[in-house]
C-alpha atoms as a PDB file:
ATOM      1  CA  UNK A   1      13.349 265.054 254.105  1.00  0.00           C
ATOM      2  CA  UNK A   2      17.015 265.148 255.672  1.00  0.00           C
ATOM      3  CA  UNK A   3      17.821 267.552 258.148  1.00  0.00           C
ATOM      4  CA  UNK A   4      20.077 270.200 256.856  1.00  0.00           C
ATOM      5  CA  UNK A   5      22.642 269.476 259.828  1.00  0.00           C
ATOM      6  CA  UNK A   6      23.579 266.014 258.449  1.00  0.00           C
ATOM      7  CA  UNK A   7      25.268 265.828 255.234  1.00  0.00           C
ATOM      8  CA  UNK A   8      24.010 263.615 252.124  1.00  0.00           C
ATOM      9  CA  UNK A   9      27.603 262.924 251.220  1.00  0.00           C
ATOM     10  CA  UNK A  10      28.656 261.466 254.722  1.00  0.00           C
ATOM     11  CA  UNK A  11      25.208 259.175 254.979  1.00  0.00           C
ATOM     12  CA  UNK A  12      24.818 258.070 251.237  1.00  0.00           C
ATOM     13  CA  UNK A  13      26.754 254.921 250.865  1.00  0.00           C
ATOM     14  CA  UNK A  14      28.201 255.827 247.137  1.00  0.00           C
ATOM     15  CA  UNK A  15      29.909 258.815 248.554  1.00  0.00           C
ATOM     16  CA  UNK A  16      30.736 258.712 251.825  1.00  0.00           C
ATOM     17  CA  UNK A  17      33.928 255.914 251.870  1.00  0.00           C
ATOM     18  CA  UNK A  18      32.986 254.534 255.131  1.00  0.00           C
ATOM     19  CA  UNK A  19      30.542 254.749 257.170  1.00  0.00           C
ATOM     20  CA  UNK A  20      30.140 256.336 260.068  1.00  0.00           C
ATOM     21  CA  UNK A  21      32.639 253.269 261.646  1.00  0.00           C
ATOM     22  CA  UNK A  22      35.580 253.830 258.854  1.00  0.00           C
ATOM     23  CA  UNK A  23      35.054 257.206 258.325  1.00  0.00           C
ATOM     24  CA  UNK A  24      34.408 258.892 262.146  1.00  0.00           C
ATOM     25  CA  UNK A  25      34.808 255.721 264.850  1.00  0.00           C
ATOM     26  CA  UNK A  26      38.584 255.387 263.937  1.00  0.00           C
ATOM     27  CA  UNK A  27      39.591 258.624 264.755  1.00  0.00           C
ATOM     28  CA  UNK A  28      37.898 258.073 267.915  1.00  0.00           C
ATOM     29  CA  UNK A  29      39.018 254.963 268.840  1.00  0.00           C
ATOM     30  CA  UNK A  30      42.446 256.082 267.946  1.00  0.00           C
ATOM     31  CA  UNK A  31      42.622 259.061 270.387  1.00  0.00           C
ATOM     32  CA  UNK A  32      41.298 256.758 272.772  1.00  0.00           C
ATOM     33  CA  UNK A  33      43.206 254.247 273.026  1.00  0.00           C
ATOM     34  CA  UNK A  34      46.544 256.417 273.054  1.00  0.00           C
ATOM     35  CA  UNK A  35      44.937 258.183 276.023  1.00  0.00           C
ATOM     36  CA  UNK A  36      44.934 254.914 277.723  1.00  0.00           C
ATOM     37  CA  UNK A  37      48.406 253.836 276.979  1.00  0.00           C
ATOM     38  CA  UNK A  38      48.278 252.041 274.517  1.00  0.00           C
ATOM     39  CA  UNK A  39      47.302 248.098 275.839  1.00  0.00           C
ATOM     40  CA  UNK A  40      47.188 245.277 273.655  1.00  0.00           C
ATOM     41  CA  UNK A  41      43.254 244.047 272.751  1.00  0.00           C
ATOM     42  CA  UNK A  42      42.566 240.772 273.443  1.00  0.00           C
ATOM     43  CA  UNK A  43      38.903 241.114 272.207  1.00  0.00           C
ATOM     44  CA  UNK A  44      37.228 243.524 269.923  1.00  0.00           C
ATOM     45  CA  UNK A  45      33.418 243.588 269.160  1.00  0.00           C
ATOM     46  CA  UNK A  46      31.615 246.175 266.110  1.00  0.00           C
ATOM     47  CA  UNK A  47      28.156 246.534 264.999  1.00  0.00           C
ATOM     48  CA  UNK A  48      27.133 249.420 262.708  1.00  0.00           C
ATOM     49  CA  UNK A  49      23.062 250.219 261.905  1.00  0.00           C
ATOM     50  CA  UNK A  50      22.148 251.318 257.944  1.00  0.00           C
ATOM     51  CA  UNK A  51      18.109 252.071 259.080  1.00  0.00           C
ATOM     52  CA  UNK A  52      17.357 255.733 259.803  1.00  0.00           C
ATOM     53  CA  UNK A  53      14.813 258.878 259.253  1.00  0.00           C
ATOM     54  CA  UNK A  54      14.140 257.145 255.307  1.00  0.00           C
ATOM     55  CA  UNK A  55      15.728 254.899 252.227  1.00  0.00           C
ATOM     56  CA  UNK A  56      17.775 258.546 251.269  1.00  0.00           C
ATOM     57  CA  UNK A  57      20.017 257.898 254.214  1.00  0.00           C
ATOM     58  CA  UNK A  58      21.542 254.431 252.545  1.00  0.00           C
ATOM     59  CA  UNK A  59      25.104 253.840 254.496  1.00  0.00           C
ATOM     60  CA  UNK A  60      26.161 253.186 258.123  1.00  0.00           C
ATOM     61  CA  UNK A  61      25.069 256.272 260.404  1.00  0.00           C
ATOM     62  CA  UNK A  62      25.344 254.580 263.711  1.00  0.00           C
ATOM     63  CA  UNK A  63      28.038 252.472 264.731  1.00  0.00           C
ATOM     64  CA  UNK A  64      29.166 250.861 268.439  1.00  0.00           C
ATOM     65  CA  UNK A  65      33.059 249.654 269.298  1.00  0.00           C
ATOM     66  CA  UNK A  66      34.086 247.983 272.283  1.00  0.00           C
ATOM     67  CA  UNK A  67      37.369 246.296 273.007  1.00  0.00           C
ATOM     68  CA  UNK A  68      38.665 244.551 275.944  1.00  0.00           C
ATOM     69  CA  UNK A  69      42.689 245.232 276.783  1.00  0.00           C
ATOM     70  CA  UNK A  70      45.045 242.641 278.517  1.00  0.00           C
ATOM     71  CA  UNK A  71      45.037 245.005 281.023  1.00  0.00           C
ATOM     72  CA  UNK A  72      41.664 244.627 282.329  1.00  0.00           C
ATOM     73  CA  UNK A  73      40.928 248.161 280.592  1.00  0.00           C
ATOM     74  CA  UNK A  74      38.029 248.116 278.240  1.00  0.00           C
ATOM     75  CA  UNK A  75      36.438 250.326 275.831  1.00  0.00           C
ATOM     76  CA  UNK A  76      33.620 251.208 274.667  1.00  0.00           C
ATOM     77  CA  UNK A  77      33.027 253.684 271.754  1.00  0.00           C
ATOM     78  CA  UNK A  78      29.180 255.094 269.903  1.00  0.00           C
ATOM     79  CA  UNK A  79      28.898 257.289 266.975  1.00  0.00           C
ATOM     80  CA  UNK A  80      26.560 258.101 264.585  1.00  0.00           C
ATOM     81  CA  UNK A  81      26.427 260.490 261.422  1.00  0.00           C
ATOM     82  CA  UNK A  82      22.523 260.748 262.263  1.00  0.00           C
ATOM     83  CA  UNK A  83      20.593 260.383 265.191  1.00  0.00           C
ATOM     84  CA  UNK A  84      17.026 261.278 266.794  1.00  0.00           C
ATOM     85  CA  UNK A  85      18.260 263.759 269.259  1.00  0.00           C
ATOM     86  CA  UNK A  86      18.128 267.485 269.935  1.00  0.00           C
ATOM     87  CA  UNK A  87      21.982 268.205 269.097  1.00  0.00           C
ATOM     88  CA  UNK A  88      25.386 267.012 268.383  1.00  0.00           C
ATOM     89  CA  UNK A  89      27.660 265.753 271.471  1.00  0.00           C
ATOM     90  CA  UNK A  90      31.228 264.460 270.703  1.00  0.00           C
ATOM     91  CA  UNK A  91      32.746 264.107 273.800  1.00  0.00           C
ATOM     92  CA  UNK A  92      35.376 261.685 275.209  1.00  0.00           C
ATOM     93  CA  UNK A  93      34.868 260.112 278.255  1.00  0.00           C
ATOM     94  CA  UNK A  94      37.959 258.196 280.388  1.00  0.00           C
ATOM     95  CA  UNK A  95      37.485 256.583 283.869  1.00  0.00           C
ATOM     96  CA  UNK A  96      40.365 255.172 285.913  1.00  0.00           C
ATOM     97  CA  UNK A  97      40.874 253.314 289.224  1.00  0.00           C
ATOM     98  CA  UNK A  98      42.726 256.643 290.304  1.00  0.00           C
ATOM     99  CA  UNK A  99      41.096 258.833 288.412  1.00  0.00           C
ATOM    100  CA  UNK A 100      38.621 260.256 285.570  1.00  0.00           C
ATOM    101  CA  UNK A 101      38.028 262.872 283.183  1.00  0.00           C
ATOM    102  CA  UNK A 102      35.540 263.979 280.007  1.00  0.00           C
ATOM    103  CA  UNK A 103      36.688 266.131 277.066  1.00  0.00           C
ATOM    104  CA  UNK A 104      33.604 268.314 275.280  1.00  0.00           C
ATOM    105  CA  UNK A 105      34.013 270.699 272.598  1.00  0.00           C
ATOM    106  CA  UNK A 106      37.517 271.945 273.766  1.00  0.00           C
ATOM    107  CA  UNK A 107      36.478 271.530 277.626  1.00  0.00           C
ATOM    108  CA  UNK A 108      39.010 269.045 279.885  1.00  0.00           C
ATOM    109  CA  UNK A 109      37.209 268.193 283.181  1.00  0.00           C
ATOM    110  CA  UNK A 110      39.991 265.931 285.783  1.00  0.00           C
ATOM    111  CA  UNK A 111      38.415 263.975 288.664  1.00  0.00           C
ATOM    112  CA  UNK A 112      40.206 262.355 291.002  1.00  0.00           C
ATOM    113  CA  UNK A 113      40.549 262.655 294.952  1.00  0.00           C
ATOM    114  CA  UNK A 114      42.549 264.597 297.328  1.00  0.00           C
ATOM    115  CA  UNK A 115      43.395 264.476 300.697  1.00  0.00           C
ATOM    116  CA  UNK A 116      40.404 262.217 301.053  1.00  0.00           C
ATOM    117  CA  UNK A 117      37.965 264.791 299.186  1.00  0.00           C
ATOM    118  CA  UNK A 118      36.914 264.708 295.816  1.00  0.00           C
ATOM    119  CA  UNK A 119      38.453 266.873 293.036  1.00  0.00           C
ATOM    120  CA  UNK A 120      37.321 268.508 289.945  1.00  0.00           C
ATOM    121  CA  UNK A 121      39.864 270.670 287.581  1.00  0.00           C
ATOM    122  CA  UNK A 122      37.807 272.360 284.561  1.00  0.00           C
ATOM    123  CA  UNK A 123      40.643 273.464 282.111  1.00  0.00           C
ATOM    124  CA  UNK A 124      39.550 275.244 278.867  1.00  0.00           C
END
């Protein structure tokens, strides 16, 4: 049986477009990437995963993206529309040479450094 939490429209191949790659990653990747700036790729790699739970969950529910930037940036993106774990985390994580920062459900976290100390801003 199919947990309740994950839809049979977004995991059944028929009637979900995508995958969870078309459908959820490039939304992700998007934001991303525009939080970096913008670099050009010079190498992208993808690899999305169809086995899960039973044969009712027929389409893509776990994907990877990574992608290396002329910059020297890189990044690397998972998502799944299933997965064996105790709940749901969408989160986006940046780190810089200057600084960092992770977004979760509508929380902004900045680290950097200070006056030689470590920061951490928590904006909500």
């Amino acid at each position: 049986m199919v947990s309740s939490a994950i839809s049979i429209n977004s995991t059944t191949k028929e009637l979900s477009g995508g995958g969870s790659l078309i459908d959820l990653g490039v939304h992700f990747i998007d934001l991303a990437v525009w939080l970096m700036g913008n670099p050009k790729p010079v190498a992208v790699t993808g690899a999305t995963y169809t086995k899960f739970a039973n044969n009712e969950i027929s389409n893509s529910v776990h994907s990877r993206f990574g992608e290396k930037k002329e910059n020297g940036a890189s990044l690397q993106i998972e998502f799944s529309r299933a997965s064996n774990i105790l709940e749901d985390a969408n989160f986006v994580k940046l780190r810089g040479t200057k600084a960092g920062s992770n977004l979760r459900i509508g929380v902004l976290q900045l680290y950097s450094e200070a006056a030689g100390q470590l920061t951490n801003v928590t904006l909500s």
